[in-house]
PDB file of N, CA and C in Angstrom:
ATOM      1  N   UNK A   1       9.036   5.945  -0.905  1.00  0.00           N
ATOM      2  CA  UNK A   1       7.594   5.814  -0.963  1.00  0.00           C
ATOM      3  C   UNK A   1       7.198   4.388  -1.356  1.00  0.00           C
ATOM      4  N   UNK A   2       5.702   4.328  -1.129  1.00  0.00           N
ATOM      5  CA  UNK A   2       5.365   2.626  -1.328  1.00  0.00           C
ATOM      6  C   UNK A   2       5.509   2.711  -2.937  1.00  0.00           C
ATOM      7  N   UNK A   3       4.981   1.495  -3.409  1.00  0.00           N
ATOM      8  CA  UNK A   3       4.807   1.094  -4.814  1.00  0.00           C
ATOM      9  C   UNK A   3       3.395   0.602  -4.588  1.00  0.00           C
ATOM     10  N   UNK A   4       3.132   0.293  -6.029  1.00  0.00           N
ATOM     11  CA  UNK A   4       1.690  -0.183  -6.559  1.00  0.00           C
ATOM     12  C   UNK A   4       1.772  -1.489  -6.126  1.00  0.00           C
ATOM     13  N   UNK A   5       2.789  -2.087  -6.845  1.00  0.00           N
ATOM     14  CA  UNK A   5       3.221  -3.476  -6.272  1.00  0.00           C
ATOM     15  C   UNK A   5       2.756  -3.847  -4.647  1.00  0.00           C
ATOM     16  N   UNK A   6       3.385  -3.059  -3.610  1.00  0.00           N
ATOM     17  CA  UNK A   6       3.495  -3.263  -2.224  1.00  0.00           C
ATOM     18  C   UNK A   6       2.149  -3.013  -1.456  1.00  0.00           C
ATOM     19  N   UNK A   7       1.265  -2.167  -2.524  1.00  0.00           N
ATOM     20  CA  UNK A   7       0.115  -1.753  -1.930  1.00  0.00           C
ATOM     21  C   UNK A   7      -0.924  -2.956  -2.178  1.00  0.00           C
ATOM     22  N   UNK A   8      -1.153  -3.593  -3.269  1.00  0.00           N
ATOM     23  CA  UNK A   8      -1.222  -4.833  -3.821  1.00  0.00           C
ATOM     24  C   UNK A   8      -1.241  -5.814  -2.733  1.00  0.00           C
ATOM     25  N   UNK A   9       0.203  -6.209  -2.599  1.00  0.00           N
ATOM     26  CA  UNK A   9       0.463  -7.279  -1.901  1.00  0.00           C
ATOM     27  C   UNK A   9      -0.065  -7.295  -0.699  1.00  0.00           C
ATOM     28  N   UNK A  10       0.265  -5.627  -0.399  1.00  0.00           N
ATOM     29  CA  UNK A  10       0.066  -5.459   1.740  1.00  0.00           C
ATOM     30  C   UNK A  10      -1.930  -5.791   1.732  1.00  0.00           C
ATOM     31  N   UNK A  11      -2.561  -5.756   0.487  1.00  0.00           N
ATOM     32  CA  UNK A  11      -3.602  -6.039   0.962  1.00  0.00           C
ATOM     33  C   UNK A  11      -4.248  -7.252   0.543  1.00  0.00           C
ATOM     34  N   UNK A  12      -3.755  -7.936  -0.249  1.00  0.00           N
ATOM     35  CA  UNK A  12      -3.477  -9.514  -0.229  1.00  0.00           C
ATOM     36  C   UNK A  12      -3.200 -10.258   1.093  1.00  0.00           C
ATOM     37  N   UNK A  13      -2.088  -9.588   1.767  1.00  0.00           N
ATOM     38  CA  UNK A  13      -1.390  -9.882   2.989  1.00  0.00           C
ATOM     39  C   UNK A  13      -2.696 -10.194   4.284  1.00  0.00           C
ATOM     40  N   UNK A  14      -3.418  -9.531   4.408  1.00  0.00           N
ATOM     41  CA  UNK A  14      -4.495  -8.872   5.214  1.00  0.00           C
ATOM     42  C   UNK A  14      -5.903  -8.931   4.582  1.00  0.00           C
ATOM     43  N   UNK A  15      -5.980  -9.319   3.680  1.00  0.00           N
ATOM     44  CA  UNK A  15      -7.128 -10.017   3.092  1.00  0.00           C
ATOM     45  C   UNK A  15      -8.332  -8.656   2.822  1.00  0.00           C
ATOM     46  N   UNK A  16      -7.820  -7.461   2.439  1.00  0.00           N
ATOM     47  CA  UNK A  16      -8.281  -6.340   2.217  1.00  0.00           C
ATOM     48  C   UNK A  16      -8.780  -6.418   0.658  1.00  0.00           C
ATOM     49  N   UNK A  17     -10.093  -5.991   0.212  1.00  0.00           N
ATOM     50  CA  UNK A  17     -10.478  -5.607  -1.134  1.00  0.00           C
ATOM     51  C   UNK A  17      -9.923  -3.814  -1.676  1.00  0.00           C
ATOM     52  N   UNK A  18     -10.354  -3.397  -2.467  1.00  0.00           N
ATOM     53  CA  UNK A  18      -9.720  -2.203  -2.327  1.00  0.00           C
ATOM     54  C   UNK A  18     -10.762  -1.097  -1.530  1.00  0.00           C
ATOM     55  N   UNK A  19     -11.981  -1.272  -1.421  1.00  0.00           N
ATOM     56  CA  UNK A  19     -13.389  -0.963  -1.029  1.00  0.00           C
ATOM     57  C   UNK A  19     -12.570  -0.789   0.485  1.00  0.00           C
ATOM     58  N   UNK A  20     -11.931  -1.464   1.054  1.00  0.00           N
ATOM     59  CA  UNK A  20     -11.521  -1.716   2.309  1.00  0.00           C
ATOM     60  C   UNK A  20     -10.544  -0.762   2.584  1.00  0.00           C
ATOM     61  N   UNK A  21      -9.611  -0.894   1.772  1.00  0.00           N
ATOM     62  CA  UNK A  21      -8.359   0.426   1.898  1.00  0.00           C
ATOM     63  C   UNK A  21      -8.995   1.496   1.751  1.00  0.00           C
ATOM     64  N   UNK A  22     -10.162   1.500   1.206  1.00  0.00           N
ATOM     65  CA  UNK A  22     -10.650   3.204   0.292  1.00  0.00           C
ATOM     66  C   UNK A  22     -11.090   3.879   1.631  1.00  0.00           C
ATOM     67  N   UNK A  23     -12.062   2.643   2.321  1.00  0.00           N
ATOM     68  CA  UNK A  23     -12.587   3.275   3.911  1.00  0.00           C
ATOM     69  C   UNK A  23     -11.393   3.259   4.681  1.00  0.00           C
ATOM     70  N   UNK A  24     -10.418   2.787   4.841  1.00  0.00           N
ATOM     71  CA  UNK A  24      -9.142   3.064   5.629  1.00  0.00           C
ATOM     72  C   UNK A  24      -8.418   3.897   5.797  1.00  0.00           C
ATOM     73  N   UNK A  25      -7.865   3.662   4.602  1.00  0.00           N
ATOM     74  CA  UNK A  25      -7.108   5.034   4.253  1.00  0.00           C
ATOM     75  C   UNK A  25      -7.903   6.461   3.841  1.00  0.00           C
ATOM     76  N   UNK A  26      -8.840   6.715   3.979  1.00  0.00           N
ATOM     77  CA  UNK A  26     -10.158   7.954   2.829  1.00  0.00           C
ATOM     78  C   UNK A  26      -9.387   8.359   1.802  1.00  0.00           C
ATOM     79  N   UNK A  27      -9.052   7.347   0.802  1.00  0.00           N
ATOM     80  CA  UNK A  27      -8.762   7.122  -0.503  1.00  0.00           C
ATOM     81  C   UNK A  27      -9.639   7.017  -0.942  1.00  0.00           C
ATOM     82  N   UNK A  28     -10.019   7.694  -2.483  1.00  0.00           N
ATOM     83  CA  UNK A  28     -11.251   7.312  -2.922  1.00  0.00           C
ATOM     84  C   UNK A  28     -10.993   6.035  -3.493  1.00  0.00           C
ATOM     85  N   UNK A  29     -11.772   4.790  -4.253  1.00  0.00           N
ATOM     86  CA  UNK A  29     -11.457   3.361  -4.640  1.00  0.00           C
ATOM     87  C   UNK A  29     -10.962   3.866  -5.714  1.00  0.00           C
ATOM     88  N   UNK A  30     -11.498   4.400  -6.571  1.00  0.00           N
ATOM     89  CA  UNK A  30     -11.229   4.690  -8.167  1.00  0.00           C
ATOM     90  C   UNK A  30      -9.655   4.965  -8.136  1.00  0.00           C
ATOM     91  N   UNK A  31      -8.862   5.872  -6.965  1.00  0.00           N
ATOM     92  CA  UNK A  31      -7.792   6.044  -6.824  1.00  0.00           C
ATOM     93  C   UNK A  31      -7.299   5.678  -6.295  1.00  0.00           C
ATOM     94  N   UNK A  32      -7.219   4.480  -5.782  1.00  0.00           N
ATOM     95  CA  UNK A  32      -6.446   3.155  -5.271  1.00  0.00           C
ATOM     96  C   UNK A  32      -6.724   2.692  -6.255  1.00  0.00           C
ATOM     97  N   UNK A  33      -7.729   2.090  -7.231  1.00  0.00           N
ATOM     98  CA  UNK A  33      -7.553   1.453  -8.539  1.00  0.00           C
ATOM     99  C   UNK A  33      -6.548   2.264  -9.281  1.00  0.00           C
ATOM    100  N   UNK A  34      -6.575   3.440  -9.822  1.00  0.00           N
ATOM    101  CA  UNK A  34      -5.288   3.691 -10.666  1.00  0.00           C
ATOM    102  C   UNK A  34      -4.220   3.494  -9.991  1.00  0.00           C
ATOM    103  N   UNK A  35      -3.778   3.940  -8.978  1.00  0.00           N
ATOM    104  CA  UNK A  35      -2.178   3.876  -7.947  1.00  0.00           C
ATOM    105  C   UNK A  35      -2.474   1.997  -8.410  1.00  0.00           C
ATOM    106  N   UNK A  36      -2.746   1.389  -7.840  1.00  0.00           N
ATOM    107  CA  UNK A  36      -2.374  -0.323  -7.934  1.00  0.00           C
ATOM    108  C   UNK A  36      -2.296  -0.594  -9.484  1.00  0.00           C
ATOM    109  N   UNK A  37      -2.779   0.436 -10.658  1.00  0.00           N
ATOM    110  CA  UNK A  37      -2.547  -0.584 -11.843  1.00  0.00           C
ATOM    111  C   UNK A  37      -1.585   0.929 -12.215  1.00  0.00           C
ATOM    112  N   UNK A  38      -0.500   1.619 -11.077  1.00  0.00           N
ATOM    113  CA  UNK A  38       0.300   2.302 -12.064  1.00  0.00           C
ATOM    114  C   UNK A  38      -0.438   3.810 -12.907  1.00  0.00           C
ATOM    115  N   UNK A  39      -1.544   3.470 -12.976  1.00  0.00           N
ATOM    116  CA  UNK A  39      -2.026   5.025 -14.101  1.00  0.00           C
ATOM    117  C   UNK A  39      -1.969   6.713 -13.673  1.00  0.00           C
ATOM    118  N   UNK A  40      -1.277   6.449 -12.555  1.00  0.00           N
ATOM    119  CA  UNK A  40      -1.268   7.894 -11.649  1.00  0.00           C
ATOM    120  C   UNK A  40      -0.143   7.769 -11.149  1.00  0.00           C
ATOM    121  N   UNK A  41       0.415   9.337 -10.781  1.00  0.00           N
ATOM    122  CA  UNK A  41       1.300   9.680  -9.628  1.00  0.00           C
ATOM    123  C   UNK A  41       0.749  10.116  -8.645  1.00  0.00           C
ATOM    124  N   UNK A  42       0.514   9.249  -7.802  1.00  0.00           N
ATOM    125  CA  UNK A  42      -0.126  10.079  -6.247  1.00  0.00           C
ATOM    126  C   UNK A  42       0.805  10.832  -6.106  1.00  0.00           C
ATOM    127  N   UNK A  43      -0.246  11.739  -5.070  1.00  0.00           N
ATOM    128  CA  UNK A  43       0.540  12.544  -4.117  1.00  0.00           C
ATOM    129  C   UNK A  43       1.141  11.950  -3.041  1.00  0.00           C
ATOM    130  N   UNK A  44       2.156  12.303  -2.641  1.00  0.00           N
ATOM    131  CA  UNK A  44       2.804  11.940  -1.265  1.00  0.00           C
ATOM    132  C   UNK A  44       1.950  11.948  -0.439  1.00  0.00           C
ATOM    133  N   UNK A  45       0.667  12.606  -0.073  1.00  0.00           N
ATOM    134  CA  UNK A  45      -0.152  12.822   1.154  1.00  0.00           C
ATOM    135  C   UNK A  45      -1.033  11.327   0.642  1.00  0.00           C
ATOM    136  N   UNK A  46      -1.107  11.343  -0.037  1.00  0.00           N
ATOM    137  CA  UNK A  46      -2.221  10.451  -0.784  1.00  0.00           C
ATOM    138  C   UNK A  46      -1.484   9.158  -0.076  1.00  0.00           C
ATOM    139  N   UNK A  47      -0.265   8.982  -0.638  1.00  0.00           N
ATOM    140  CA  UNK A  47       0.238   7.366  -0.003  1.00  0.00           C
ATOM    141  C   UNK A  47       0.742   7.252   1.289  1.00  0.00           C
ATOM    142  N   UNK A  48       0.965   8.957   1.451  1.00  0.00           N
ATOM    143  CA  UNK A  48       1.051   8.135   3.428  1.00  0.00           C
ATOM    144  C   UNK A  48      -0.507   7.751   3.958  1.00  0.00           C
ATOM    145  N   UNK A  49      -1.434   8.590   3.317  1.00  0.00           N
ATOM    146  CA  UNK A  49      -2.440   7.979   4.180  1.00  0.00           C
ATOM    147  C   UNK A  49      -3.002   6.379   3.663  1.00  0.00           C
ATOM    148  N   UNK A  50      -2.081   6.078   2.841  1.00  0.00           N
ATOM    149  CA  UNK A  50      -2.972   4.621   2.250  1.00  0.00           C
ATOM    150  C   UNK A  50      -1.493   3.839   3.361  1.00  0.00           C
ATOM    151  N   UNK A  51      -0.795   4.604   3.016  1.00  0.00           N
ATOM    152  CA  UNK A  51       0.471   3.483   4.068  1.00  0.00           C
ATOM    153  C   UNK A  51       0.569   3.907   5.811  1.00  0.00           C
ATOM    154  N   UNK A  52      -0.535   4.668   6.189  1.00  0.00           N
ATOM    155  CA  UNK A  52      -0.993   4.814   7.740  1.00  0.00           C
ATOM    156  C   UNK A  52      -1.944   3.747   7.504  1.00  0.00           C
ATOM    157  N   UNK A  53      -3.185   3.853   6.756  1.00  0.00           N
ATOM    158  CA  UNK A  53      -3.994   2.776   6.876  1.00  0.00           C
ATOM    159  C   UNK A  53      -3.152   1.699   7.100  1.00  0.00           C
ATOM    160  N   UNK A  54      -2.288   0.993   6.553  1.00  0.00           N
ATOM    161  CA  UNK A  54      -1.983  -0.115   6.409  1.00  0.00           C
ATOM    162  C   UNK A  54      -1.313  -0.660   7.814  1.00  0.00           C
ATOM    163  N   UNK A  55      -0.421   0.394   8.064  1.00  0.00           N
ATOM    164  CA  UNK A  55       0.395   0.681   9.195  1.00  0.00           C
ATOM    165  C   UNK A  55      -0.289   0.201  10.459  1.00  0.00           C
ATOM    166  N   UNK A  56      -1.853   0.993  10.440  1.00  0.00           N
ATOM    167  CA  UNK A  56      -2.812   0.612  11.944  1.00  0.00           C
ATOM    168  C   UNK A  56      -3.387  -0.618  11.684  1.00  0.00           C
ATOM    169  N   UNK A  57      -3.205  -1.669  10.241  1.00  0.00           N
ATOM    170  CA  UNK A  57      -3.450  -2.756  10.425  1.00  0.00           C
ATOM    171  C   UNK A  57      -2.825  -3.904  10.698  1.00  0.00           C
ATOM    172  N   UNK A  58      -1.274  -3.253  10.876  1.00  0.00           N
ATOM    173  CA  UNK A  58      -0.191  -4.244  11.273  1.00  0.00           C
ATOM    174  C   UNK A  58       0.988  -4.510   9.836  1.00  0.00           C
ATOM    175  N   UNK A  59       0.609  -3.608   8.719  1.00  0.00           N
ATOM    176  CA  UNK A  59       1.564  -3.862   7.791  1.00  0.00           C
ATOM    177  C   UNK A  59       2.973  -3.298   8.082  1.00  0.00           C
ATOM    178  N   UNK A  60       3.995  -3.715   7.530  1.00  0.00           N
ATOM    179  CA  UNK A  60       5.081  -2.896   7.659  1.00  0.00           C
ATOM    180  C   UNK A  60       5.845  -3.126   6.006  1.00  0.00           C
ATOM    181  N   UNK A  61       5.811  -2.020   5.908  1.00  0.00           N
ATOM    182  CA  UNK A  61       6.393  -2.055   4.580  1.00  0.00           C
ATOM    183  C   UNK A  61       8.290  -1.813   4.278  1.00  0.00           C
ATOM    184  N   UNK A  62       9.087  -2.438   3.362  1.00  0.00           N
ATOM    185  CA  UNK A  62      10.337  -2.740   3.382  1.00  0.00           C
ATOM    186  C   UNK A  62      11.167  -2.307   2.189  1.00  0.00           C
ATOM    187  N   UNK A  63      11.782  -0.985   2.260  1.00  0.00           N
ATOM    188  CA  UNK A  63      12.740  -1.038   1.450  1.00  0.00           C
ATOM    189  C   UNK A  63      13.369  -1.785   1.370  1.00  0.00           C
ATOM    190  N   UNK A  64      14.017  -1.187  -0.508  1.00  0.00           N
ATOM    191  CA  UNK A  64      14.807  -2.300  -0.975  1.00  0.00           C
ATOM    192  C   UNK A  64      15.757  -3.030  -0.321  1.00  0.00           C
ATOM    193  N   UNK A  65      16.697  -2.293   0.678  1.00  0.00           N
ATOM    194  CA  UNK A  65      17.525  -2.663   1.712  1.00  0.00           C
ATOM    195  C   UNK A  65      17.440  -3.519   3.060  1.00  0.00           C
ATOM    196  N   UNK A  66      16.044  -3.450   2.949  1.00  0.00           N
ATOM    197  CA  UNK A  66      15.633  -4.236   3.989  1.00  0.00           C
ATOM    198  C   UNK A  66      15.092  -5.640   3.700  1.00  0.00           C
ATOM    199  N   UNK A  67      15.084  -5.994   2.720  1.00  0.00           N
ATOM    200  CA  UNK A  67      14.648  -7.779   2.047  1.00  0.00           C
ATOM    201  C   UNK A  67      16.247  -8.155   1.389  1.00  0.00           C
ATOM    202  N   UNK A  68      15.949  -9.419   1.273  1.00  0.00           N
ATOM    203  CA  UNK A  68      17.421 -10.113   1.313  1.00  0.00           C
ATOM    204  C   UNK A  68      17.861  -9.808  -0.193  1.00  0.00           C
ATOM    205  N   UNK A  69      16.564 -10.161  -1.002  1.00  0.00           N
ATOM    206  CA  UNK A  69      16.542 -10.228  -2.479  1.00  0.00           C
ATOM    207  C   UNK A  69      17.162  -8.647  -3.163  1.00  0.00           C
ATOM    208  N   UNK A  70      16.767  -7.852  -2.405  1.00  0.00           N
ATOM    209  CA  UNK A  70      16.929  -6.308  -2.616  1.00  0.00           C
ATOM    210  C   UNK A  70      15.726  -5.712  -3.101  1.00  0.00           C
ATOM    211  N   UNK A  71      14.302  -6.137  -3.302  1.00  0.00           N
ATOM    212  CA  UNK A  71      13.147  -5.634  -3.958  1.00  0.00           C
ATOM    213  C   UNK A  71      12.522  -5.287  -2.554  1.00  0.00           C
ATOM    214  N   UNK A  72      11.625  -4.181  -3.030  1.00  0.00           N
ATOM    215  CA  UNK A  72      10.672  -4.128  -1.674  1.00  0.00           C
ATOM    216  C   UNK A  72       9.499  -5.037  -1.179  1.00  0.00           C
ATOM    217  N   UNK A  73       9.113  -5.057  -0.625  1.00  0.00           N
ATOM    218  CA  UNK A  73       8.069  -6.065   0.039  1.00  0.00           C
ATOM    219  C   UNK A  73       7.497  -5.393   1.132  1.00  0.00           C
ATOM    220  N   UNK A  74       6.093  -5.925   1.876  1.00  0.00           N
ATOM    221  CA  UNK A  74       5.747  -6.336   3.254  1.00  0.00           C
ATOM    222  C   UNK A  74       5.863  -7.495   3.958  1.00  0.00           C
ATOM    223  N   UNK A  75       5.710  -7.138   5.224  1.00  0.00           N
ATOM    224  CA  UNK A  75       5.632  -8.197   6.023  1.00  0.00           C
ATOM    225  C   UNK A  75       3.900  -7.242   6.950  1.00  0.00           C
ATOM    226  N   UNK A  76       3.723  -8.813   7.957  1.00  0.00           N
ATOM    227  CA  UNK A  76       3.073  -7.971   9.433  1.00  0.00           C
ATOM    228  C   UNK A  76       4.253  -7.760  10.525  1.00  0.00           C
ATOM    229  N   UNK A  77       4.113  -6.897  11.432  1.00  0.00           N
ATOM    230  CA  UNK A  77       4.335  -6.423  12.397  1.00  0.00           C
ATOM    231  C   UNK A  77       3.907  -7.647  13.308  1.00  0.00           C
TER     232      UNK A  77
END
């Protein structure tokens, strides 16, 4: 699953506020604010649809195995 971290970054990446993911993904903001500072366990349904949003904007997100360093990250597609 993503991280807080990756969700962060992927919308740094793409120049997204969280207002932006909230309409993307139909996350509410308040809960993209806790998931990004950590204060919750989403649900699994909850972060695929924040990591489909991201997905139809060209993010691709990277297990640990897949970056050189071994941490996860994004890139774009």
């Amino acid at each position: 699953m993503i991280t807080p971290a990756q969700i962060r970054a992927a919308r740094a990446l793409i120049g997204w506020k969280q207002s932006d993911l909230a309409s993307a993904s139909g996350v509410s903001e308040i809960s993209i604010k806790n998931i990004e500072r950590g204060a919750t366990d989403p649900r699994g349904s909850t972060l695929a649809s924040i990591q489909s949003a991201f997905a139809e904007a060209g993010v691709v997100f990277l297990d640990p195995g897949d970056v050189r360093d071994g941490g996860h990250g994004v890139r774009l597609r």
